[in-house]
N, C-alpha and C. Protein backbone atom coordinates (compact mmCIF):
# COMPACT_ATOMS: atom_id res chain seq x y z
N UNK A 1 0.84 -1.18 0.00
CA UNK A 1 0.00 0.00 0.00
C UNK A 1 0.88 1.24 0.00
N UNK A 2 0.96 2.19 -0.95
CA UNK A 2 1.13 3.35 -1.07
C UNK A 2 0.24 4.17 0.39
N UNK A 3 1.78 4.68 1.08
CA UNK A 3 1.42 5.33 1.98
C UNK A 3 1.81 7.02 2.07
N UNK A 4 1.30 7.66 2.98
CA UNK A 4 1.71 9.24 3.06
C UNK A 4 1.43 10.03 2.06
N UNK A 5 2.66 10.20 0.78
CA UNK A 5 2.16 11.11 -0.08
C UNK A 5 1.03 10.92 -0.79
N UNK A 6 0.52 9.71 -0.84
CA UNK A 6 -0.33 9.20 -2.13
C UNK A 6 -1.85 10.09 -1.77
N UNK A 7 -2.34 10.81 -2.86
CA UNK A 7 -3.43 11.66 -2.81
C UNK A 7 -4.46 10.97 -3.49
N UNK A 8 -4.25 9.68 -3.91
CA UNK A 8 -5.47 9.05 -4.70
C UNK A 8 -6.45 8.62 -4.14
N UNK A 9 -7.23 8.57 -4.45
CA UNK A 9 -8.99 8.63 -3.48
C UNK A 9 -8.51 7.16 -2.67
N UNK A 10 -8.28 5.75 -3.54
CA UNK A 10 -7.75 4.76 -3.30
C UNK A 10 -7.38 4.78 -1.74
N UNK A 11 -6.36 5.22 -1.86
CA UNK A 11 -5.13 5.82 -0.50
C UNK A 11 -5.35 6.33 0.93
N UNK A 12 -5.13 5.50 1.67
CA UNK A 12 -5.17 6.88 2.87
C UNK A 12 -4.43 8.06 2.30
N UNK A 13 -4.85 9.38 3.17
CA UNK A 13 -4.82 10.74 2.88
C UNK A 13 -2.80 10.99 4.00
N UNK A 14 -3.24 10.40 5.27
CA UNK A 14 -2.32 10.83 5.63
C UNK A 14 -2.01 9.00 6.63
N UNK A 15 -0.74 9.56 7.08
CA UNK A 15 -0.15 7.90 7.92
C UNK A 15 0.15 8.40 9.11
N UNK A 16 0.38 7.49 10.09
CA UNK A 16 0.55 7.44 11.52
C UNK A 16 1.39 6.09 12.02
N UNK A 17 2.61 6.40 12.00
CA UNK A 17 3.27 5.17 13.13
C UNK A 17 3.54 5.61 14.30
N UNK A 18 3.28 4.46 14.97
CA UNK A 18 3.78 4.81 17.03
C UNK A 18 4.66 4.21 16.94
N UNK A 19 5.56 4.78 17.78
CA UNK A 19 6.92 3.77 18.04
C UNK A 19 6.82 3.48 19.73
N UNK A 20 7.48 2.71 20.06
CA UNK A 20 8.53 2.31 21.76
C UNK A 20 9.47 1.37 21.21
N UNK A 21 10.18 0.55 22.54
CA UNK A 21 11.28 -0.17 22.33
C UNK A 21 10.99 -1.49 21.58
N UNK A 22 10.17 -2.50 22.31
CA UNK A 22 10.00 -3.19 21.79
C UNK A 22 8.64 -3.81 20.70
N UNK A 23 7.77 -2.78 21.06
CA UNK A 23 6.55 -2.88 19.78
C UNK A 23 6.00 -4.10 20.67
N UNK A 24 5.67 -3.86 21.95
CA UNK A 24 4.98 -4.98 23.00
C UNK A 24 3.59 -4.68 23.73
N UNK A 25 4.16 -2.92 24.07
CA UNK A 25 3.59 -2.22 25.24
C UNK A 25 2.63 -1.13 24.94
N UNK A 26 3.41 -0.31 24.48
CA UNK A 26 2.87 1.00 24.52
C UNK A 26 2.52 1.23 22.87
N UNK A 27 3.28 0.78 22.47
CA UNK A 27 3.20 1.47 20.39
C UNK A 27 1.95 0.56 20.19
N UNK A 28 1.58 -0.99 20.28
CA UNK A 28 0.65 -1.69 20.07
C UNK A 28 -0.56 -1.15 20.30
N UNK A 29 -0.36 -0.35 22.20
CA UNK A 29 -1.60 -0.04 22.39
C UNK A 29 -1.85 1.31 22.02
N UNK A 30 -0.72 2.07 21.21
CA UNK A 30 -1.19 3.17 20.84
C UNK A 30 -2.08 3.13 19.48
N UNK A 31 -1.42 2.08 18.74
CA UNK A 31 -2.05 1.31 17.59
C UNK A 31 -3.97 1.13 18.02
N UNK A 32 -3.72 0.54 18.95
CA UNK A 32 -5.00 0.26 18.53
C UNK A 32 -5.94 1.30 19.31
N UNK A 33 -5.46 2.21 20.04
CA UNK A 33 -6.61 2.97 20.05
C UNK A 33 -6.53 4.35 19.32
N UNK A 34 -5.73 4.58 18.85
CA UNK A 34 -5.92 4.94 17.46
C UNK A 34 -6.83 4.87 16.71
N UNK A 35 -6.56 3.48 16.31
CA UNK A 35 -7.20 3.03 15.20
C UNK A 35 -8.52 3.01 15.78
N UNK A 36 -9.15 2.36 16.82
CA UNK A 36 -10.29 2.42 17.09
C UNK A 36 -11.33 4.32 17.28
N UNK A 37 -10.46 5.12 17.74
CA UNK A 37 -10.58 6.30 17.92
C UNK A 37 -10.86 7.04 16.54
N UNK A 38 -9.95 6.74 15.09
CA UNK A 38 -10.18 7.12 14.16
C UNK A 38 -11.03 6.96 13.42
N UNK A 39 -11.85 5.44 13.87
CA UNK A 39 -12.65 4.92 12.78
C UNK A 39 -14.09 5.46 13.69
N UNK A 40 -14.35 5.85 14.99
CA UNK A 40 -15.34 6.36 15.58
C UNK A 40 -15.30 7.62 15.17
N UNK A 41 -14.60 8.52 14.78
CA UNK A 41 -14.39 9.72 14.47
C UNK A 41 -14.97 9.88 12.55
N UNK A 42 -14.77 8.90 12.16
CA UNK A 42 -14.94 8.95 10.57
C UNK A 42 -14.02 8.83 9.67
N UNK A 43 -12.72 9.07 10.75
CA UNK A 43 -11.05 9.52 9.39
C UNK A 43 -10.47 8.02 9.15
N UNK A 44 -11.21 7.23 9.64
CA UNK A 44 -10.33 5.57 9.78
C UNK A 44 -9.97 5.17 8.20
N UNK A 45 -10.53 5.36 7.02
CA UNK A 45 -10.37 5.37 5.65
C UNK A 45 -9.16 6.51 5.02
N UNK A 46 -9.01 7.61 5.82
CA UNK A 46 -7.85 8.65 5.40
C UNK A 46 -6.41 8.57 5.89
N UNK A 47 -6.49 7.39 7.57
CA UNK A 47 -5.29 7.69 8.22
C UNK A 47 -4.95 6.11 7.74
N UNK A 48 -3.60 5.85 7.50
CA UNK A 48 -2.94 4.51 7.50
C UNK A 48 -2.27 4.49 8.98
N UNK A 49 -2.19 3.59 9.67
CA UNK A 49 -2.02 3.40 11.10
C UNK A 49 -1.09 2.02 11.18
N UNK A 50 0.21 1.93 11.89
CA UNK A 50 0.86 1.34 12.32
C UNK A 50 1.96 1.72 13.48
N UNK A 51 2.77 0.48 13.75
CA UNK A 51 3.12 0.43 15.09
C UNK A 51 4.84 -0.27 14.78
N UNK A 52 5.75 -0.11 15.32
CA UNK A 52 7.18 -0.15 15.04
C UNK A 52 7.49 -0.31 16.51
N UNK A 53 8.38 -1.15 16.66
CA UNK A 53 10.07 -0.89 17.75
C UNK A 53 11.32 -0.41 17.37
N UNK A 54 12.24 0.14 18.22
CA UNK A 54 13.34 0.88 18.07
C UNK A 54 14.33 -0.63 18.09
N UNK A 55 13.89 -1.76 19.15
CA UNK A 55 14.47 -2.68 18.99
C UNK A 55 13.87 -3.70 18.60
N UNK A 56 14.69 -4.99 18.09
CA UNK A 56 13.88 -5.76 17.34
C UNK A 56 13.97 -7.34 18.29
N UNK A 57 13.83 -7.20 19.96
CA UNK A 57 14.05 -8.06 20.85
C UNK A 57 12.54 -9.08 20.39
N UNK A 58 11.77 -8.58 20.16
CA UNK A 58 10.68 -9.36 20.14
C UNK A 58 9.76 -9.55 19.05
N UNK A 59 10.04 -9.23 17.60
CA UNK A 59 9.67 -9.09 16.41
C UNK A 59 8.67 -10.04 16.17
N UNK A 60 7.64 -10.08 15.65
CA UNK A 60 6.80 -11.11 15.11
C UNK A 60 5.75 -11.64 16.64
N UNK A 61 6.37 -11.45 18.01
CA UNK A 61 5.55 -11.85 19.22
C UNK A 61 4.15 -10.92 19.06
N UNK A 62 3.53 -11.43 19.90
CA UNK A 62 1.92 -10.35 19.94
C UNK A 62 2.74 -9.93 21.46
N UNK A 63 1.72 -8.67 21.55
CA UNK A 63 1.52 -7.85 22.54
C UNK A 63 1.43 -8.58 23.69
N UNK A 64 2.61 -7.61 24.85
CA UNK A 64 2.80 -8.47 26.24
C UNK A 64 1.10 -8.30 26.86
N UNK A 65 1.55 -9.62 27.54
CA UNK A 65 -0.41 -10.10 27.97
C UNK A 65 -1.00 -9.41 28.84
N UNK A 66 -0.15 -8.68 29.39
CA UNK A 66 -0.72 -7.53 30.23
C UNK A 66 -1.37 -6.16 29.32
N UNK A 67 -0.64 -5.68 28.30
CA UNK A 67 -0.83 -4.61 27.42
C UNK A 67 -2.38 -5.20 26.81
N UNK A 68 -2.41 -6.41 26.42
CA UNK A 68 -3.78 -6.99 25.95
C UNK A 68 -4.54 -7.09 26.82
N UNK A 69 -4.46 -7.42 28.31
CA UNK A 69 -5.79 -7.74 29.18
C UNK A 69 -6.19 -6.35 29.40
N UNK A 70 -5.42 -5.23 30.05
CA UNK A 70 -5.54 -3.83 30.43
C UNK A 70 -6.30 -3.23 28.84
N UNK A 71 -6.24 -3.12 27.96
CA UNK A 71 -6.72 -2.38 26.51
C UNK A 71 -7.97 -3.00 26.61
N UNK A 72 -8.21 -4.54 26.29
CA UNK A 72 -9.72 -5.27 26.47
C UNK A 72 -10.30 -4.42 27.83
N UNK A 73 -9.87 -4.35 28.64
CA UNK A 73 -10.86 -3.96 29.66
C UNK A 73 -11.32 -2.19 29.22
N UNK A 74 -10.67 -2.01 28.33
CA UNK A 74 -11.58 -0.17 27.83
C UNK A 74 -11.82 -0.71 26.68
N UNK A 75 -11.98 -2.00 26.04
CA UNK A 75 -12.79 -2.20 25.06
C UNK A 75 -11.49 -2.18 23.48
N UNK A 76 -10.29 -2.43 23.26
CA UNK A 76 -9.23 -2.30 22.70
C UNK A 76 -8.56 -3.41 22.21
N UNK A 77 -8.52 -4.03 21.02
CA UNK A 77 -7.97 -5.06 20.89
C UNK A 77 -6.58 -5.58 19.90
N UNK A 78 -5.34 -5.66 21.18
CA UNK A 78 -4.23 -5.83 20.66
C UNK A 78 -4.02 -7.24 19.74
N UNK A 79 -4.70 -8.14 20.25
CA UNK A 79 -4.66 -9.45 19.83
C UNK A 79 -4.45 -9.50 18.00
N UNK A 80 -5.02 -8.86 17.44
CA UNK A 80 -4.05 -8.88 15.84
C UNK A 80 -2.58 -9.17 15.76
N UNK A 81 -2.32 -7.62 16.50
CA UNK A 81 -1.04 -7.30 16.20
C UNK A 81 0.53 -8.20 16.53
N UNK A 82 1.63 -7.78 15.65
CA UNK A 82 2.85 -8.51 15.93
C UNK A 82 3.65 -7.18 15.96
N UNK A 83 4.92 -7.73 16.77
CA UNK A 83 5.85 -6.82 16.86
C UNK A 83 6.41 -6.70 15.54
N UNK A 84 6.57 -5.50 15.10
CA UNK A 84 8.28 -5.50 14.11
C UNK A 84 9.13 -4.43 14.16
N UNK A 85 10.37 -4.33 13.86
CA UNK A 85 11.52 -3.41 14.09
C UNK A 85 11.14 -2.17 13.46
N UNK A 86 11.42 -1.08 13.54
CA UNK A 86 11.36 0.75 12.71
C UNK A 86 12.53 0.32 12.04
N UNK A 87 12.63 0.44 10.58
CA UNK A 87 13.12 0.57 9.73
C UNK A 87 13.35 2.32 8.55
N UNK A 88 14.87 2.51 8.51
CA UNK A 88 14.37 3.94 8.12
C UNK A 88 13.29 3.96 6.94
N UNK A 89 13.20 3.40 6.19
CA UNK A 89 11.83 3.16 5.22
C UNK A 89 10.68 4.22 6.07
N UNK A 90 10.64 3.56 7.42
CA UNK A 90 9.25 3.91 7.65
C UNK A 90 9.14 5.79 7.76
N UNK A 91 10.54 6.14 7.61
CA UNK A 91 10.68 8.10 8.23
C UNK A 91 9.73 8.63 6.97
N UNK A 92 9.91 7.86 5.69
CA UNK A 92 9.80 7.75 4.35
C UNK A 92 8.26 7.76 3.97
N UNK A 93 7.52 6.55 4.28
CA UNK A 93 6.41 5.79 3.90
C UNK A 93 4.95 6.49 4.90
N UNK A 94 6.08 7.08 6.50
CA UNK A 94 4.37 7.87 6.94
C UNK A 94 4.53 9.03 7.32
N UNK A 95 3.45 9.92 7.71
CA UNK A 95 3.68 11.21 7.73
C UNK A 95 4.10 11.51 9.15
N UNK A 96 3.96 10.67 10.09
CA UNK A 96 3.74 11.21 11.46
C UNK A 96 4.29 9.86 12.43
N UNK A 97 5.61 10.08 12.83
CA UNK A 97 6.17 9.05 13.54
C UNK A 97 6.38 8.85 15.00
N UNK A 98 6.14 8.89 15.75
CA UNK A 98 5.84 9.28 17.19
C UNK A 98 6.00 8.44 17.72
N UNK A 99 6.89 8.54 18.83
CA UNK A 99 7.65 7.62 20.02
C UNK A 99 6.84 8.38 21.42
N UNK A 100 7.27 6.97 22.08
CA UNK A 100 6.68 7.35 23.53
C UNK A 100 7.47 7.94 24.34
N UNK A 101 8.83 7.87 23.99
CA UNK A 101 9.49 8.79 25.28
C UNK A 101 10.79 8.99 24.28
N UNK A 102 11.39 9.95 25.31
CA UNK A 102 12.91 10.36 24.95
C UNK A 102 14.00 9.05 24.41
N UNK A 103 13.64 8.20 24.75
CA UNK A 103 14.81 7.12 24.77
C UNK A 103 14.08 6.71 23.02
N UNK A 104 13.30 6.46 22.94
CA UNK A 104 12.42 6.20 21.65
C UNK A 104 12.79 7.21 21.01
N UNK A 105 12.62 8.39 20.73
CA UNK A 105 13.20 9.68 20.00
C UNK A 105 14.22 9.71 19.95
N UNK A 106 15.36 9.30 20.75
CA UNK A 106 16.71 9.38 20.31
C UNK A 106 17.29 8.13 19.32
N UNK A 107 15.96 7.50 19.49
CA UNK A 107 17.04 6.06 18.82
C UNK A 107 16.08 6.20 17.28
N UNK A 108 14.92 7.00 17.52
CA UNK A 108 14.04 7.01 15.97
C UNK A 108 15.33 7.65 15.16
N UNK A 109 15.71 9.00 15.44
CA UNK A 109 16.54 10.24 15.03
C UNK A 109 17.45 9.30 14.24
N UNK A 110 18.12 8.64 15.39
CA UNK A 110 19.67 7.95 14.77
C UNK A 110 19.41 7.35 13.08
N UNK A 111 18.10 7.06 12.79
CA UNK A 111 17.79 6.53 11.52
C UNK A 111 17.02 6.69 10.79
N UNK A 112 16.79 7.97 11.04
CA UNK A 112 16.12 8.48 10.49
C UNK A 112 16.77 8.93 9.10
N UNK A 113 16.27 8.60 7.91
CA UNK A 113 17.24 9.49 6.84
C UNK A 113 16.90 10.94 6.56
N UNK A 114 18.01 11.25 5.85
CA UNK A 114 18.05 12.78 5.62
C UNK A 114 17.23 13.30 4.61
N UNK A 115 16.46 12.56 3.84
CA UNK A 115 15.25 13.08 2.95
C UNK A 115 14.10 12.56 3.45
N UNK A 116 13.92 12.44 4.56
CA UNK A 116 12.41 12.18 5.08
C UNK A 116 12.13 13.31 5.55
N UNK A 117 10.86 13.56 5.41
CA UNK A 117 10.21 15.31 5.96
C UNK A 117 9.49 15.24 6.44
N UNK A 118 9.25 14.22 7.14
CA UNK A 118 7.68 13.83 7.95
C UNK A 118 7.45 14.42 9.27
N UNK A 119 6.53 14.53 10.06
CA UNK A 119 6.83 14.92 12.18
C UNK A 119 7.28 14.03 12.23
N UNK A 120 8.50 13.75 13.19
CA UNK A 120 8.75 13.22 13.99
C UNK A 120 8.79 13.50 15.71
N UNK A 121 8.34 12.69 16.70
CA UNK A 121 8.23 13.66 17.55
C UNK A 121 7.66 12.89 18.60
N UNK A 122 7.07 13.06 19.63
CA UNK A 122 6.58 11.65 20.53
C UNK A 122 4.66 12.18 20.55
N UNK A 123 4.49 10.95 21.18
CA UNK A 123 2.70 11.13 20.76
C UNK A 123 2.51 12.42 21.77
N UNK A 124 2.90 12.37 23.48
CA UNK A 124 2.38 13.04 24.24
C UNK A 124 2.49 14.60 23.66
N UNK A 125 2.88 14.81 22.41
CA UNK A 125 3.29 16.55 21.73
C UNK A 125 1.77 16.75 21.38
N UNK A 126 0.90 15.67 21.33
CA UNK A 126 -0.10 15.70 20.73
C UNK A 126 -1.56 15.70 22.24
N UNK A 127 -0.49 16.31 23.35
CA UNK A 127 -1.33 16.39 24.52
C UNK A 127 -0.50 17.04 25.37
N UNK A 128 -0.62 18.43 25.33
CA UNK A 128 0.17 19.28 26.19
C UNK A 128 -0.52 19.50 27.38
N UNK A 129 -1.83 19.50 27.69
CA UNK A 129 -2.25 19.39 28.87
C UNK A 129 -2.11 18.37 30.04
N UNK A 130 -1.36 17.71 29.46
CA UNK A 130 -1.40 16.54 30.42
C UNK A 130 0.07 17.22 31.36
N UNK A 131 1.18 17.61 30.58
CA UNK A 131 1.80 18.29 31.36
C UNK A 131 3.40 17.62 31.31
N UNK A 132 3.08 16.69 30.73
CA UNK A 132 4.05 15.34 30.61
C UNK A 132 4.26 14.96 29.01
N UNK A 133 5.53 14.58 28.91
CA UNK A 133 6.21 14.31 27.74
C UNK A 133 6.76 12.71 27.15
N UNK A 134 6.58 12.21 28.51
CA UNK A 134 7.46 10.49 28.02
C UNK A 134 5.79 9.71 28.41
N UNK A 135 5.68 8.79 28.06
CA UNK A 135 4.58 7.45 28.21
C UNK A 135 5.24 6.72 28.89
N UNK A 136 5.62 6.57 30.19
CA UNK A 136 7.19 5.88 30.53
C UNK A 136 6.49 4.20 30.31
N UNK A 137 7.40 3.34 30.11
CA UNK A 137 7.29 1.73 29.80
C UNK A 137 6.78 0.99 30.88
N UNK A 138 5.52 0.68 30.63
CA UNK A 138 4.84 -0.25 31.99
C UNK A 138 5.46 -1.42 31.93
N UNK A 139 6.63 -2.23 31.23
CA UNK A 139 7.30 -3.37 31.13
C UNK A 139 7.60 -4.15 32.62
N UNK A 140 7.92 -3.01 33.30
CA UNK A 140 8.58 -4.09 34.93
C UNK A 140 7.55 -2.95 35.86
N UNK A 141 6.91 -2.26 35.42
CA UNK A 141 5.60 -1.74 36.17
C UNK A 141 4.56 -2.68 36.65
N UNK A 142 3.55 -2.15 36.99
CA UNK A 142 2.44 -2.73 37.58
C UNK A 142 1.23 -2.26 36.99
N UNK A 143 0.19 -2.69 37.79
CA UNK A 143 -1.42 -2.25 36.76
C UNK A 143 -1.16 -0.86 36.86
N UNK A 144 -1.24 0.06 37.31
CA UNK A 144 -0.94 1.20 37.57
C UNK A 144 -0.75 2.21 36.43
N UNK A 145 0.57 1.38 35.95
CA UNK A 145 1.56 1.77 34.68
C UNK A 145 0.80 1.51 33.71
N UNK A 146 0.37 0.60 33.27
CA UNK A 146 -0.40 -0.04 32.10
C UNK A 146 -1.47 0.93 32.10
N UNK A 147 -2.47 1.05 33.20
CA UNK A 147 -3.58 1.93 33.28
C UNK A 147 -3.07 3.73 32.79
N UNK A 148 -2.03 4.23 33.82
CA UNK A 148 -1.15 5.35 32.95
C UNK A 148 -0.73 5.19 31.51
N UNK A 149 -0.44 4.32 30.95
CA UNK A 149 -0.17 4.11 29.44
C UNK A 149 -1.28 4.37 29.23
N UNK A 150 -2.59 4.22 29.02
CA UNK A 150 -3.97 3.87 28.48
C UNK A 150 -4.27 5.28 28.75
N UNK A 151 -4.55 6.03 29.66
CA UNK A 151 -4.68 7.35 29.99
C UNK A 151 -4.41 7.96 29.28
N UNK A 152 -2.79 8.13 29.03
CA UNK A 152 -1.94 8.64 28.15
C UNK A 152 -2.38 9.35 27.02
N UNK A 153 -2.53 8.00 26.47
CA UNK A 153 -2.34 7.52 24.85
C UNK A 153 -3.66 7.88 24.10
N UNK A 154 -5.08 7.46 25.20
CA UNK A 154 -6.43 8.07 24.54
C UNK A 154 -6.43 9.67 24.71
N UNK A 155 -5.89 10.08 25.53
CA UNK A 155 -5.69 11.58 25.61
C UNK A 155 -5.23 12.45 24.52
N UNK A 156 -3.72 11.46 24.24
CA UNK A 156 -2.89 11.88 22.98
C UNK A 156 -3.60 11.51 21.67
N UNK A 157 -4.25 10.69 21.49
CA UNK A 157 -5.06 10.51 20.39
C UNK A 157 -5.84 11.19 19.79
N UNK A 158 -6.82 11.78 21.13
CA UNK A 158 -7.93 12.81 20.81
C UNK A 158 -7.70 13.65 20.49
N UNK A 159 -5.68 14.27 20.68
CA UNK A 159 -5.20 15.44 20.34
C UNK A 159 -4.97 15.52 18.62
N UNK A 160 -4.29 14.22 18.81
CA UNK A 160 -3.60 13.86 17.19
C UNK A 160 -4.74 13.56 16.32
N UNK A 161 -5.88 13.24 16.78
CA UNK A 161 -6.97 13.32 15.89
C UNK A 161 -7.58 14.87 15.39
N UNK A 162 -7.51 15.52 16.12
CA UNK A 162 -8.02 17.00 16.27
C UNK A 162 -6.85 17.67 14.77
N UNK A 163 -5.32 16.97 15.37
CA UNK A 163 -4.22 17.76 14.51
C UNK A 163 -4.04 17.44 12.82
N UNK A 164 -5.06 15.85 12.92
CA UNK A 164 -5.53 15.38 11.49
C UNK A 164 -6.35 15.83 10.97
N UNK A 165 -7.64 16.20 11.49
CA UNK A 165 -9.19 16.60 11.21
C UNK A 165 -8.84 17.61 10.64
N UNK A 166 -8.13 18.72 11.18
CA UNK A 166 -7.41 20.21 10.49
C UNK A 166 -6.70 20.07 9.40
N UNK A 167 -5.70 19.26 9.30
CA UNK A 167 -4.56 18.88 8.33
C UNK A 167 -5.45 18.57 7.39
N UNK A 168 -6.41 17.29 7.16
CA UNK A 168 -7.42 16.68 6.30
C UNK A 168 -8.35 17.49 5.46
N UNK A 169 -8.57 18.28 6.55
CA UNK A 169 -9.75 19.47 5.96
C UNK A 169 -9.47 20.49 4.96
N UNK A 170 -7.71 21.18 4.88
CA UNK A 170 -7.23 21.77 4.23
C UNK A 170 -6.36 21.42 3.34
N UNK A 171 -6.16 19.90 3.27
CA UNK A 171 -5.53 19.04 2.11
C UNK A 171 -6.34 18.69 1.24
C-alpha cells in the first residue's frame, strides 16, 4: 500500500506510526486505540495506522499479555497485532512518527534518513495538557503503569486526531 504522499482517493490521505522499544507495550496499544478512535471519528479510511520498535528483541511476538488484558478492559484489541523493528523506510512511507518517550526519539533520530520530511516527535506533543512528555514503559511496572499508558495515549489521540481533522480538511 502506497502510503503518506499518495493523494489518490484509493489511498489513505495521511499515515501514523507509534513507536517504543519493543513494539509490546505501549506502540501496540497506541495502535489500537488509534485506530479504534479514528474509525469512531470517521477519518479511519484517510489515516494509515501502524506500530514499530526501536528494537527488534521481540519481532513477530503479539503484545505483552498484560498490554492486551488492560486495553480489552476499555474495550481495545491488541490481539491482531505482531511486533516489528522501525526501519528507516518507515521516516519515508508515513507522515507522522511518534515515540513514547525520549529514549524512543533518540534512537528514531539515529535513523532516520536525511530526505524524510515527515513529524517526527513523541505522541504526548499531541497532549500538552497533560503536562508530561514520556509514556514511561509499563514493562517491569504494575497495573498502575499499564492503566497510565492507556490514559496517556487516549488523551494523545484525541489530540492527534483534532491535529488530522485540520490537516485533512485543508488538504
Amino acid at each position: 500500500m502506497k502510503l503518506g504522499s499518495g493523494r489518490d482517493a484509493a489511498y489513505p490521505r495521511t499515515s501514523v506510526l507509534f513507536v517504543c522499544m519493543g513494539n509490546i507495550c505501549r506502540s501496540p496499544t497506541a495502535e489500537a486505540v488509534f485506530r479504534q478512535r479514528a474509525e469512531r471519528s470517521g477519518l479511519r479510511a484517510q489515516v494509515a495506522i501502524d506500530s514499530a520498535g526501536t528494537h527488534g528483541y521481540h519481532e513477530g511476538c503479539r503484545p505483552d499479555r498484560r498490554a492486551i488484558d488492560f486495553a480489552r478492559r476499555r474495550g481495545y484489541d491488541l490481539t491482531p497485532l505482531r511486533a516489528r523493528l522501525l526501519v528507516p523506510d518507515d521516516f519515508v512511507r508515513f507522515d507522522y512518527v511518534l515515540g513514547m518517550d525520549a529514549n524512543n526519539l533518540h534512537a528514531m533520530q539515529a535513523i532516520r534518513p536525511a530526505h524524510a520530511h515527515g513529524y517526527v516527535g513523541r505522541l504526548l506533543d499531541f497532549a500538552p495538557q497533560l503536562g508530561a512528555t514520556d509514556i514511561e514503559d509499563p514493562y517491569y511496572g504494575g497495573d498502575r503503569q499499564f492503566e497510565l499508558v492507556l490514559d496517556r495515549i487516549e488523551a494523545a489521540s484525541d489530540g492527534l486526531l483534532a491535529a488530522l481533522r485540520k490537516k485533512l480538511a485543508t488538504s
